[in-house]
C-alpha atoms as a PDB file:
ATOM      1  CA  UNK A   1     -25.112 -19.110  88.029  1.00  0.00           C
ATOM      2  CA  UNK A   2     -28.783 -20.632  87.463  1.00  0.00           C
ATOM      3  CA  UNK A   3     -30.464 -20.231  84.129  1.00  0.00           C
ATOM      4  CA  UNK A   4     -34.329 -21.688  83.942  1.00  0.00           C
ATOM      5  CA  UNK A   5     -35.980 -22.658  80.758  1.00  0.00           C
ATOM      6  CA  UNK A   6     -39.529 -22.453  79.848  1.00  0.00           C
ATOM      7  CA  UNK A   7     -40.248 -25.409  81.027  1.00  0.00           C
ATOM      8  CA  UNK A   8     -39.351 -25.027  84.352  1.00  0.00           C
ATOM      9  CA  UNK A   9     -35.589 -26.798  84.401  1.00  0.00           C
ATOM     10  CA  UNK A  10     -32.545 -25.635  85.873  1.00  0.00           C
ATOM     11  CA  UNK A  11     -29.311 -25.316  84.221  1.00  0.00           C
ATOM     12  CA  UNK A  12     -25.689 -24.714  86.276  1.00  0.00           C
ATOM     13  CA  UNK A  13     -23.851 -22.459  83.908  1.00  0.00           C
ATOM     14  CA  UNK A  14     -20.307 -22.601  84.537  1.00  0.00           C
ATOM     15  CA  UNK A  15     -17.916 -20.288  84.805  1.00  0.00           C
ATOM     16  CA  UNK A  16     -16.180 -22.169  81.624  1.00  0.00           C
ATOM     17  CA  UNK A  17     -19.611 -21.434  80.142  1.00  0.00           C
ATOM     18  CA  UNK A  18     -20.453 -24.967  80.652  1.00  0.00           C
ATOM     19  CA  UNK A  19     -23.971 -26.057  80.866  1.00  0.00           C
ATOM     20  CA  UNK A  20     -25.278 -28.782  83.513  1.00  0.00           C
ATOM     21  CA  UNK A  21     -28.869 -29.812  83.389  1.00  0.00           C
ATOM     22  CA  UNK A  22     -30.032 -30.520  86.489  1.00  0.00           C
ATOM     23  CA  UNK A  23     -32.762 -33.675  86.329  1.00  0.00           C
ATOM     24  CA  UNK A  24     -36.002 -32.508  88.260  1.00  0.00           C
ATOM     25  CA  UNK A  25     -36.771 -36.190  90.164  1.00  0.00           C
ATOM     26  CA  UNK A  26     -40.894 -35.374  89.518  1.00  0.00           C
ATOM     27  CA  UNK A  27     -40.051 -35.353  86.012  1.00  0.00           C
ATOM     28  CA  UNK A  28     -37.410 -37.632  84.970  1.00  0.00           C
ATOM     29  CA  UNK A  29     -38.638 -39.207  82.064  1.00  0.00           C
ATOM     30  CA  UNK A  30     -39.410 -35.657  80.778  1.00  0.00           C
ATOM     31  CA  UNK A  31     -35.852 -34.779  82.020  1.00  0.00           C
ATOM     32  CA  UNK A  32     -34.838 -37.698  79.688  1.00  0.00           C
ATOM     33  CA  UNK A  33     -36.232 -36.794  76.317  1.00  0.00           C
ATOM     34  CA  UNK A  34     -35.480 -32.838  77.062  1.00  0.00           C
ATOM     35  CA  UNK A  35     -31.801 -33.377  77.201  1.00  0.00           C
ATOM     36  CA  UNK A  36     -31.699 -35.790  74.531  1.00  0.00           C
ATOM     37  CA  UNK A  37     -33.648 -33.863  71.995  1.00  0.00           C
ATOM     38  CA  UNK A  38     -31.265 -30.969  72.823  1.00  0.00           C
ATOM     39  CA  UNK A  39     -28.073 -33.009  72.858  1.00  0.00           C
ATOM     40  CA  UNK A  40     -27.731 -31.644  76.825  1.00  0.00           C
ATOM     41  CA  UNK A  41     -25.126 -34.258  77.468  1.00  0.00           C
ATOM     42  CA  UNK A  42     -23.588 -33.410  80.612  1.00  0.00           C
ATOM     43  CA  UNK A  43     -26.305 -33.655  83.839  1.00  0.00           C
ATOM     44  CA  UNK A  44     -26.406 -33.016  87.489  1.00  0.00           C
ATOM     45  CA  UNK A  45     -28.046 -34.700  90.557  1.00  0.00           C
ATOM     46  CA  UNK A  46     -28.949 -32.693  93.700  1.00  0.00           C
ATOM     47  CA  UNK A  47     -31.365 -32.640  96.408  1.00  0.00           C
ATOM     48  CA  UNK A  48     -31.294 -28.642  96.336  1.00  0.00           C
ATOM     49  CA  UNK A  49     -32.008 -28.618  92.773  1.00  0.00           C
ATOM     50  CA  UNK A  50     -34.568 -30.757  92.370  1.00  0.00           C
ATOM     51  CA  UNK A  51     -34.069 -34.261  93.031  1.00  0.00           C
ATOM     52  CA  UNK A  52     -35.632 -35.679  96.000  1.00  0.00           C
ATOM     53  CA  UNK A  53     -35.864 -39.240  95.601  1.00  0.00           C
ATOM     54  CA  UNK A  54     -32.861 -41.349  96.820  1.00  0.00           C
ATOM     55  CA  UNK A  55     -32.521 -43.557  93.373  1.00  0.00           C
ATOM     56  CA  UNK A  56     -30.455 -42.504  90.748  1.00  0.00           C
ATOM     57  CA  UNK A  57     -31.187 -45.848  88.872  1.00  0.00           C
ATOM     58  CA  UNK A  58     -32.530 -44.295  85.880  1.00  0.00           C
ATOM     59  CA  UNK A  59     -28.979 -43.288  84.851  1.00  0.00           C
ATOM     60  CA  UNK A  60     -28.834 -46.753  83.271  1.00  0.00           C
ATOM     61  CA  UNK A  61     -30.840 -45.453  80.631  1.00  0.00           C
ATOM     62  CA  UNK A  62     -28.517 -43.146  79.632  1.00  0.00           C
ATOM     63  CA  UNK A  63     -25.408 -45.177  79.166  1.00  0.00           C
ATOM     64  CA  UNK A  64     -24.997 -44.160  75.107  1.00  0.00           C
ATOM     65  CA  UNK A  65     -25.266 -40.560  76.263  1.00  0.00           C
ATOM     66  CA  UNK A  66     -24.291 -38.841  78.954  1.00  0.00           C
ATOM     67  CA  UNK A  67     -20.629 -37.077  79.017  1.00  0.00           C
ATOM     68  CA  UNK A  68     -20.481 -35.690  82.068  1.00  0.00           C
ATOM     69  CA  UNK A  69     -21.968 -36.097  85.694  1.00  0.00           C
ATOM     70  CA  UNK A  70     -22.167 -34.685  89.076  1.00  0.00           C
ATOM     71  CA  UNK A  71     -23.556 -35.821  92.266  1.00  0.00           C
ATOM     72  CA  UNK A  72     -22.262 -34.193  95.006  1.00  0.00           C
ATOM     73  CA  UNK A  73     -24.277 -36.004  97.754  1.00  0.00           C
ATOM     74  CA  UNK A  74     -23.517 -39.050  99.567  1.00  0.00           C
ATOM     75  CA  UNK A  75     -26.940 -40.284  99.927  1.00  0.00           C
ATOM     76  CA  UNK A  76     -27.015 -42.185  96.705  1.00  0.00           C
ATOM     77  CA  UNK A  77     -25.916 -45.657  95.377  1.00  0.00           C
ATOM     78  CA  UNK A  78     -23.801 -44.641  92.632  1.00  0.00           C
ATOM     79  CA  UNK A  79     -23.103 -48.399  91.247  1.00  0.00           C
ATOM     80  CA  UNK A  80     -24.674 -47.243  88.244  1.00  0.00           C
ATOM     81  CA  UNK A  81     -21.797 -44.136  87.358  1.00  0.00           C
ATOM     82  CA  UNK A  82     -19.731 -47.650  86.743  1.00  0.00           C
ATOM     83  CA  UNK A  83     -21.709 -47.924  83.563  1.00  0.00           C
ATOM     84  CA  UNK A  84     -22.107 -44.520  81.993  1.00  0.00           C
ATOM     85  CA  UNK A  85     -18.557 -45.483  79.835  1.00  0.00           C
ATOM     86  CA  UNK A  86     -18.974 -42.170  77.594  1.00  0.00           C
ATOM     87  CA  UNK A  87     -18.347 -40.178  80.713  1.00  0.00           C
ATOM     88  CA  UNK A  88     -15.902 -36.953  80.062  1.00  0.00           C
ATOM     89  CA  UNK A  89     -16.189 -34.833  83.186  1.00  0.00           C
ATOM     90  CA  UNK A  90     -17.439 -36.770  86.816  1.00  0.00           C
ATOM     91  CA  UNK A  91     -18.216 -35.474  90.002  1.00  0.00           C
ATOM     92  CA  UNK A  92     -19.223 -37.624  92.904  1.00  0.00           C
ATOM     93  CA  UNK A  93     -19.267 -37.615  96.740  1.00  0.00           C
ATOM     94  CA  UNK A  94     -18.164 -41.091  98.270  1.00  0.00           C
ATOM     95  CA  UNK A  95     -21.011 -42.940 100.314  1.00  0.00           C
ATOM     96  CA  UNK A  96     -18.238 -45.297 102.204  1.00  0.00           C
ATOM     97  CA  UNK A  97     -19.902 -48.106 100.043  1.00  0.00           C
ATOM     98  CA  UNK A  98     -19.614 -47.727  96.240  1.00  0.00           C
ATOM     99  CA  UNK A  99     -16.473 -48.690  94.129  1.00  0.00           C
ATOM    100  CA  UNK A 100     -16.211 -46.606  91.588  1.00  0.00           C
ATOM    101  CA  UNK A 101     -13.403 -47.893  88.995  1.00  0.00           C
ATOM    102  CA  UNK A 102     -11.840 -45.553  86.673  1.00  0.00           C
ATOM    103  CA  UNK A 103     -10.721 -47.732  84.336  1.00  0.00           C
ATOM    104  CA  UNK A 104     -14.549 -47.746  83.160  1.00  0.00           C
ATOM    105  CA  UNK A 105     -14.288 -44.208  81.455  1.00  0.00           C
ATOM    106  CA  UNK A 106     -11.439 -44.099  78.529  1.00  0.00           C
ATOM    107  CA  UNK A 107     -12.368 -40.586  77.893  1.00  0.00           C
ATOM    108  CA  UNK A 108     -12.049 -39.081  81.418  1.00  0.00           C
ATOM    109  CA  UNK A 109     -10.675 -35.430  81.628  1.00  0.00           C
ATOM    110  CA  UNK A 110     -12.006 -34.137  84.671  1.00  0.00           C
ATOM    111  CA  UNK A 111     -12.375 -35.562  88.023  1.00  0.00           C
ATOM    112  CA  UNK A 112     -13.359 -34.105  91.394  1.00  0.00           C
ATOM    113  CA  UNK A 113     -14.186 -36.399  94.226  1.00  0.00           C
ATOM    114  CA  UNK A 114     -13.124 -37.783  97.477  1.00  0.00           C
ATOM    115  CA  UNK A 115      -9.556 -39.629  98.144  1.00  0.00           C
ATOM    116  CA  UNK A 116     -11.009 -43.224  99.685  1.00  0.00           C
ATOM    117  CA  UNK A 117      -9.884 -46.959  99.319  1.00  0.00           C
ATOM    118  CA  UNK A 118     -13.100 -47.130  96.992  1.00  0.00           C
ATOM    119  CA  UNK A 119     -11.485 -45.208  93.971  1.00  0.00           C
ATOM    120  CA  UNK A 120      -9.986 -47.680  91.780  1.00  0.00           C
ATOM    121  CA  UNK A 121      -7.816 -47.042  88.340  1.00  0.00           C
ATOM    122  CA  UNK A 122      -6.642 -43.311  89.044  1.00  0.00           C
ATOM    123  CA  UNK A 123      -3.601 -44.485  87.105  1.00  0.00           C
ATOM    124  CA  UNK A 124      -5.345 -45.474  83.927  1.00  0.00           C
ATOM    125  CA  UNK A 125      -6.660 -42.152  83.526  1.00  0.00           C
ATOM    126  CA  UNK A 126      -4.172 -41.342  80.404  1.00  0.00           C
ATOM    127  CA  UNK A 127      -6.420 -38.336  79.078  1.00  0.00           C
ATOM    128  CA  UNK A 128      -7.227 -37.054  82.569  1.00  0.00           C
ATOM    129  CA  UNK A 129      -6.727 -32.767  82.574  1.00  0.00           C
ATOM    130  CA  UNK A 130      -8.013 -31.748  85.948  1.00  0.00           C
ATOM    131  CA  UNK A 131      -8.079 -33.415  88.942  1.00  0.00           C
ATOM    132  CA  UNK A 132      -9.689 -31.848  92.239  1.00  0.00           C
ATOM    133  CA  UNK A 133      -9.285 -34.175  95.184  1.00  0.00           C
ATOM    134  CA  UNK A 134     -10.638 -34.213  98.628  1.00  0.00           C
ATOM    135  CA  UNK A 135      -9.479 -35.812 101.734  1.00  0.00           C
ATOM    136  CA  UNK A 136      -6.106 -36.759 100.652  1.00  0.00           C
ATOM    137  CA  UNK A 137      -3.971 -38.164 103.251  1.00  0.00           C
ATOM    138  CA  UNK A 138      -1.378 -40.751 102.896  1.00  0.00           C
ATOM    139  CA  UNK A 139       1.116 -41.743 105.212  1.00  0.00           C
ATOM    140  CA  UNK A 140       4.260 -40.857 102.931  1.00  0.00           C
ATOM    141  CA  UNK A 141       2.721 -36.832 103.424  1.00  0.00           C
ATOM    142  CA  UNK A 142       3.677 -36.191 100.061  1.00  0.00           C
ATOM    143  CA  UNK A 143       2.182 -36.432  96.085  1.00  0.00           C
ATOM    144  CA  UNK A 144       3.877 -39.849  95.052  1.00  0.00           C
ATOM    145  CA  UNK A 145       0.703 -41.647  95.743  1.00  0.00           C
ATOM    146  CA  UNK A 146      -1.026 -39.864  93.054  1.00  0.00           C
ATOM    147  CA  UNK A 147      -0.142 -41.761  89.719  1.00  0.00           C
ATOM    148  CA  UNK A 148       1.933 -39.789  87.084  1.00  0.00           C
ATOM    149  CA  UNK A 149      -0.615 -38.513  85.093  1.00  0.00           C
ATOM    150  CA  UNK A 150       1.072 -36.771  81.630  1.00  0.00           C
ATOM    151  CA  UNK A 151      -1.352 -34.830  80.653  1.00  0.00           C
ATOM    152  CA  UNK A 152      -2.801 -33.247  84.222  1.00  0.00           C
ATOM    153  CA  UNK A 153      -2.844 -29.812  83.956  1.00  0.00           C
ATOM    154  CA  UNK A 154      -4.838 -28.541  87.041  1.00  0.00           C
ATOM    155  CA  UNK A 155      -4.725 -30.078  90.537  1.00  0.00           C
ATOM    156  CA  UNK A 156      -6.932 -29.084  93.605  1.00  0.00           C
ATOM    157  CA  UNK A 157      -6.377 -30.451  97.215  1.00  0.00           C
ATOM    158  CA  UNK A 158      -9.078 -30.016  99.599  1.00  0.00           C
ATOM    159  CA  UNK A 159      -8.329 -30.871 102.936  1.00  0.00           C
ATOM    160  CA  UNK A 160      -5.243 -32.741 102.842  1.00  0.00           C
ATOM    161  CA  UNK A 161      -2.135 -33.718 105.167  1.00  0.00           C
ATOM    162  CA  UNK A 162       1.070 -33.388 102.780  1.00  0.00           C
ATOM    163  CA  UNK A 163       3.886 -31.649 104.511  1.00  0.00           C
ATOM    164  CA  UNK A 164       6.037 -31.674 101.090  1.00  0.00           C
ATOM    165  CA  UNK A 165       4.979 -31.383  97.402  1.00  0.00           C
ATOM    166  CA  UNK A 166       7.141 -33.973  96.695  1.00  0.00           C
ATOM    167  CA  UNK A 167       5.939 -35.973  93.713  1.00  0.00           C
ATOM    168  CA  UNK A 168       4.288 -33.056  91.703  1.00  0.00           C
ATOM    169  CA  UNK A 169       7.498 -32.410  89.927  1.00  0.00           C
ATOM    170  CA  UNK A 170       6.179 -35.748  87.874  1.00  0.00           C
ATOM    171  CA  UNK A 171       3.418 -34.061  86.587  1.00  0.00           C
ATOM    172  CA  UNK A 172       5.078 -32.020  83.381  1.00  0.00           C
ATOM    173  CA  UNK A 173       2.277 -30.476  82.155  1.00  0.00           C
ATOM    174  CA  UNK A 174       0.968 -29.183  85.193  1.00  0.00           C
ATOM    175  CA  UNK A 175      -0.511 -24.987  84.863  1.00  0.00           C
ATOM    176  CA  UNK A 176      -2.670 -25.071  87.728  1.00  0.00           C
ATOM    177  CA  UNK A 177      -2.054 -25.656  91.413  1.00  0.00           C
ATOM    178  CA  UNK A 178      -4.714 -25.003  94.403  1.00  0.00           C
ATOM    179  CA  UNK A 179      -4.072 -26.007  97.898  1.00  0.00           C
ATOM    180  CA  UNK A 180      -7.018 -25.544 100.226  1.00  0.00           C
ATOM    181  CA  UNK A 181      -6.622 -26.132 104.159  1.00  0.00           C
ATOM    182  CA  UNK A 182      -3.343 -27.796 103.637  1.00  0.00           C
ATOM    183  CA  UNK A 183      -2.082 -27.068 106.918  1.00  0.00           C
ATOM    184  CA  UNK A 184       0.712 -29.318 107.693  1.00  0.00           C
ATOM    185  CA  UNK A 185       2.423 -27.762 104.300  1.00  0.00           C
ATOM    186  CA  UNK A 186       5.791 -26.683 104.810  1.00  0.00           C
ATOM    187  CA  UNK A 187       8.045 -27.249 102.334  1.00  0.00           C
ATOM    188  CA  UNK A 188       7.046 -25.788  98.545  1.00  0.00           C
ATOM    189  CA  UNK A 189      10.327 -26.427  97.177  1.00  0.00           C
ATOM    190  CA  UNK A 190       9.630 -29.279  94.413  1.00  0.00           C
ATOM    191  CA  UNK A 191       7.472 -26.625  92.397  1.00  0.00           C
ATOM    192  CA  UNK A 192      11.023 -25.942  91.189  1.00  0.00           C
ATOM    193  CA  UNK A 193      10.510 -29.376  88.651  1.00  0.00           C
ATOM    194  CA  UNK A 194       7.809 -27.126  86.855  1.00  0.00           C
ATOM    195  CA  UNK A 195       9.449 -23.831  86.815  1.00  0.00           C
ATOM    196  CA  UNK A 196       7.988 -23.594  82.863  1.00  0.00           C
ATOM    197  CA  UNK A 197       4.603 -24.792  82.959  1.00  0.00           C
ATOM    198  CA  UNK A 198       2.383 -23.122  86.439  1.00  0.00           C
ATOM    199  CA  UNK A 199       0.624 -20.302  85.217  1.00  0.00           C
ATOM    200  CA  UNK A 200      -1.492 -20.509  88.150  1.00  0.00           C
ATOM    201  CA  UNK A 201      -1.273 -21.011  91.801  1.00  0.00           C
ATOM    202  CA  UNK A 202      -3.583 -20.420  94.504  1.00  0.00           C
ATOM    203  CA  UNK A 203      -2.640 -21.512  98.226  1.00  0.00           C
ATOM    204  CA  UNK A 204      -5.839 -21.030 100.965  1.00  0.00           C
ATOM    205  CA  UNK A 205      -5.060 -21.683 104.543  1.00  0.00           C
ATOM    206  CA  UNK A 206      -1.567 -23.329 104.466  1.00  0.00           C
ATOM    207  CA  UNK A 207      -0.067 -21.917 107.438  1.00  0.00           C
ATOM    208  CA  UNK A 208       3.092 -23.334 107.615  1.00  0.00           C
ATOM    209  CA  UNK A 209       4.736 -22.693 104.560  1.00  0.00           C
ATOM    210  CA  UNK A 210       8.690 -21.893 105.660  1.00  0.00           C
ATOM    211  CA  UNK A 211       9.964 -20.170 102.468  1.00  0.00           C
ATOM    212  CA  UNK A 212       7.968 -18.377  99.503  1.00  0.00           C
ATOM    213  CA  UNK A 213      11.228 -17.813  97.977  1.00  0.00           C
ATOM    214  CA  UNK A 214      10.706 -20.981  95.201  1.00  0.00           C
ATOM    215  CA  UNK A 215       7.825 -19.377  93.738  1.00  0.00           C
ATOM    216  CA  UNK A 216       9.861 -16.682  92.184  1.00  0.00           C
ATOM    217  CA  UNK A 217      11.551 -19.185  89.854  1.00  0.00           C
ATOM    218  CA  UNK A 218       8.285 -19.839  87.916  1.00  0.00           C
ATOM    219  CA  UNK A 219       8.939 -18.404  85.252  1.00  0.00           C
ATOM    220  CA  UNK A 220       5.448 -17.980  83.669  1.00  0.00           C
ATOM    221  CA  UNK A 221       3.371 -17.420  86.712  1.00  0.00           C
ATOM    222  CA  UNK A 222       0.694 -15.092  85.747  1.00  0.00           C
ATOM    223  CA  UNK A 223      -1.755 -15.589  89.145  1.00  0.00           C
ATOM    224  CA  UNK A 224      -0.732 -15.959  92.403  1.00  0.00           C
ATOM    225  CA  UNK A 225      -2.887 -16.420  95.597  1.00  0.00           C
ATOM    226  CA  UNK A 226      -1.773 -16.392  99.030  1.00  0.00           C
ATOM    227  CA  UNK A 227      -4.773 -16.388 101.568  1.00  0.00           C
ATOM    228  CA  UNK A 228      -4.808 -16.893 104.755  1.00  0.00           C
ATOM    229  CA  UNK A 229      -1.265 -18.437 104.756  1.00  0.00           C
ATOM    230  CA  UNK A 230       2.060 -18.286 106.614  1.00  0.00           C
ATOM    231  CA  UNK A 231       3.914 -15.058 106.794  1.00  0.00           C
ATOM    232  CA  UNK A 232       5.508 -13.889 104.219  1.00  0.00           C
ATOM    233  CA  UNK A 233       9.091 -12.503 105.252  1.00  0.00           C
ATOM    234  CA  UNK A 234       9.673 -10.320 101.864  1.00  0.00           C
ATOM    235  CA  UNK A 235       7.990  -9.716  98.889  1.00  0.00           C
ATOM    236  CA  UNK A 236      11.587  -9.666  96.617  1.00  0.00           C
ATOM    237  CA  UNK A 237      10.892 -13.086  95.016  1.00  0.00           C
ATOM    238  CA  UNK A 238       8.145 -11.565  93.121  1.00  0.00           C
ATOM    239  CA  UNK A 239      10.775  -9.460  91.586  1.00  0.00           C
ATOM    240  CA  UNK A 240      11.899 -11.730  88.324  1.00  0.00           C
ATOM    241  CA  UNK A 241       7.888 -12.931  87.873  1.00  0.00           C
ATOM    242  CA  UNK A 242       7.614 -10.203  84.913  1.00  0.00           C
ATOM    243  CA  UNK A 243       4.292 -11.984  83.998  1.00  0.00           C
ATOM    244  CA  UNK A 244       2.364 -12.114  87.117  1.00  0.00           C
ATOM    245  CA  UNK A 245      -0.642  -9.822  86.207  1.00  0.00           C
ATOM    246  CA  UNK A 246      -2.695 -10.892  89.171  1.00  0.00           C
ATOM    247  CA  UNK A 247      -1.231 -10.953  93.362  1.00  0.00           C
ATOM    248  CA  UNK A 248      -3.350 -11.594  96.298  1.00  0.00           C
ATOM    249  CA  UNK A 249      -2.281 -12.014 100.044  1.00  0.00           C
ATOM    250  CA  UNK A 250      -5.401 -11.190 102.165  1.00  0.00           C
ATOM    251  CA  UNK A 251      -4.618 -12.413 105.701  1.00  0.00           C
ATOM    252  CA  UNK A 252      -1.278 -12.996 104.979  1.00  0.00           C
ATOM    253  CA  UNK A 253       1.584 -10.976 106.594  1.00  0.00           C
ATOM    254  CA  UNK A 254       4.309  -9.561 105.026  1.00  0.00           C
ATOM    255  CA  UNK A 255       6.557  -9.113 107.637  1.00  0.00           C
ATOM    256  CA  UNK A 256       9.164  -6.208 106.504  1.00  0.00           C
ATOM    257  CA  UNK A 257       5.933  -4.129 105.533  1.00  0.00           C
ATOM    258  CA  UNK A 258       7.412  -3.498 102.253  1.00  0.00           C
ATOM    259  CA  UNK A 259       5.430  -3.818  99.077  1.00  0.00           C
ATOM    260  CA  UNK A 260       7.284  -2.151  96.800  1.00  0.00           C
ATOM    261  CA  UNK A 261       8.242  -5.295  95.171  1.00  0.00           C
ATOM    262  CA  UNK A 262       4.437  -5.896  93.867  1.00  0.00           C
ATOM    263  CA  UNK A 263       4.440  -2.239  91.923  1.00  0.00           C
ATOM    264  CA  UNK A 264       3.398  -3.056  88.331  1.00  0.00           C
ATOM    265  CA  UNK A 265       1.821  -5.977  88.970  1.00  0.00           C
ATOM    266  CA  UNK A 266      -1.787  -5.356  87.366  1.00  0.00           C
ATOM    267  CA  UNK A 267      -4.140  -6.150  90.268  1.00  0.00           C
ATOM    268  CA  UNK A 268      -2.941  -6.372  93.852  1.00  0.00           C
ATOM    269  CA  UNK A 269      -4.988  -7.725  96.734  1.00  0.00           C
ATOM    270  CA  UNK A 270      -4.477  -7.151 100.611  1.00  0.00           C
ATOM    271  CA  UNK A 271      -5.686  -5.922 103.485  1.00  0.00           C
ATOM    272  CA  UNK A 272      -4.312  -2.873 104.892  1.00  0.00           C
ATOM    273  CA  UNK A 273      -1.391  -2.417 107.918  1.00  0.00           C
ATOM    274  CA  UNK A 274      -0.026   0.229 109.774  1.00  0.00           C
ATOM    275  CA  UNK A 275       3.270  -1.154 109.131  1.00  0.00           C
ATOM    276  CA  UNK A 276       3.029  -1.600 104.741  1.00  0.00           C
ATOM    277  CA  UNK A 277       4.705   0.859 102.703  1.00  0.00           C
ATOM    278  CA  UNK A 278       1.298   0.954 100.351  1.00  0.00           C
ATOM    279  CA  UNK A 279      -2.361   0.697 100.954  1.00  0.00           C
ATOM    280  CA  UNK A 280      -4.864  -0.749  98.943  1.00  0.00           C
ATOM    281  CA  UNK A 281      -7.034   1.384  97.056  1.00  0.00           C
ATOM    282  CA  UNK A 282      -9.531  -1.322  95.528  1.00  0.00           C
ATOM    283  CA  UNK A 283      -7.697  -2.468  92.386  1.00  0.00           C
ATOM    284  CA  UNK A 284      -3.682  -2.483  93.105  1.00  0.00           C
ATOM    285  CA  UNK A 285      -1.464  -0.724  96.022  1.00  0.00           C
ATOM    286  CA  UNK A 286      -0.997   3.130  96.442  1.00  0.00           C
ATOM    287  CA  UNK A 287       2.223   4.144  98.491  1.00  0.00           C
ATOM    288  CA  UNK A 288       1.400   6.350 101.435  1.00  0.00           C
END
């Protein structure tokens, strides 16, 4: 969601609560002295929101300041990012030409971007929290290539050719897991290596998952999301997850029909089939 100020700027509020100022390109040295005077430290650059020129050069005015950045556009040359060395949170589309080297941000805890040859220093990111990456595809179709990071705890995939989740067993502090249009995924079964510490996963078009069964061994799973996915043979490995609070499967098929299994689970998602022991009413199932 948008908020405007008086003056006219835009602000992404997110759904953490926090706040991006977006820098108007008719007004950046106004931008400039706004989000310094009100300690606005983490900014946003976007054709759709305001900027229209295609330099972001200014940014090297703001080297002692800014904490956080996104630019999800590929239009730009985003040499500069290199220099903003306070940066916290950093969001970036790759233009096939920059280098952008990690090892230029100490304090890096968030990261969404592209998986390219120009993304240097992943592995130096020691205080890095969440990492959202798009385009991953390696040859080895699994997560060794991404460094062991010891403090990750979320990881998004967008688009990306693993076949095994081999690799995130490394990543011990790991609550968060989303796979998005993973479709050569088939095997789930490393998740087993962090039985203790998902809370949270969330798997969108990864249709060729072969078993589900793993998932029922995670202990302190509280959110599960299964859209669009493989079928789903039987709902019993939900039966030990006495925490899950929150179970979607829109446009995936159980097979057996029986729900039964989700009962007592707070919120349950799914669309309706002749052959499912429950419908859904809007909130959780109902049996027939």
């Amino acid at each position: 969601m948008f908020e405007t100020t008086p003056e006219g700027y835009k602000i992404l509020i997110g759904s953490d609560g926090s706040r991006i100022f977006m820098i108007d390109s008719n007004r950046i040295r106004e931008c400039i002295e706004y989000i310094r005077s009100r300690d606005l430290r983490f900014i946003g650059i976007n054709s759709y929101m305001g900027y229209k020129k295609s330099d972001i050069s200014f940014l090297s005015e703001l080297v002692d300041f800014v904490e956080g950045i996104t630019i999800p556009e590929d239009k730009f040359d985003i040499s500069v990012v290199n220099d903003l060395h306070k940066l916290k949170k950093l969001g970036f589309a790759d233009n096939k030409k920059t280098k952008i080297d990690l090892s230029n941000f100490p304090n890096l805890s968030t990261l969404a971007c592209e998986y390219s040859p120009r993304l240097f220093s992943l592995e130096v990111c020691e205080k890095l929290r969440s990492l959202t990456l798009t385009g991953y595809k390696v040859a080895s179709k699994n997560l060794v290539a991404i460094p062991s990071l010891s403090s990750l705890e979320e990881l998004d995939l967008f688009v990306t050719n693993i076949g095994t989740l081999d690799g995130i067993e490394r990543f011990k502090s790991l609550e968060k897991l989303t796979l998005f249009r993973t479709n050569q995924l088939q095997n789930i079964e490393s998740l087993r290596g962090l039985r203790k510490s998902l809370t949270v996963i969330e798997f969108d078009q990864c249709k060729k998952i072969q078993s589900y069964e793993v998932l029922g061994e995670l202990e302190n799973l509280q959110r599960l999301l299964l859209f669009n996915c493989h079928q789903i043979p039987s709902l019993t490995f939900l039966k030990p997850l006495k925490k899950l609070s929150f179970f979607s499967f829109v446009n995936t098929n159980v097979l057996d029909g029986d729900l039964y299994p989700a009962a007592g689970i707070e919120y349950v998602g799914f669309d309706n089939k002749r052959h499912y022991s429950h419908r859904f009413d809007g909130v959780t199932l109902t049996a027939r």
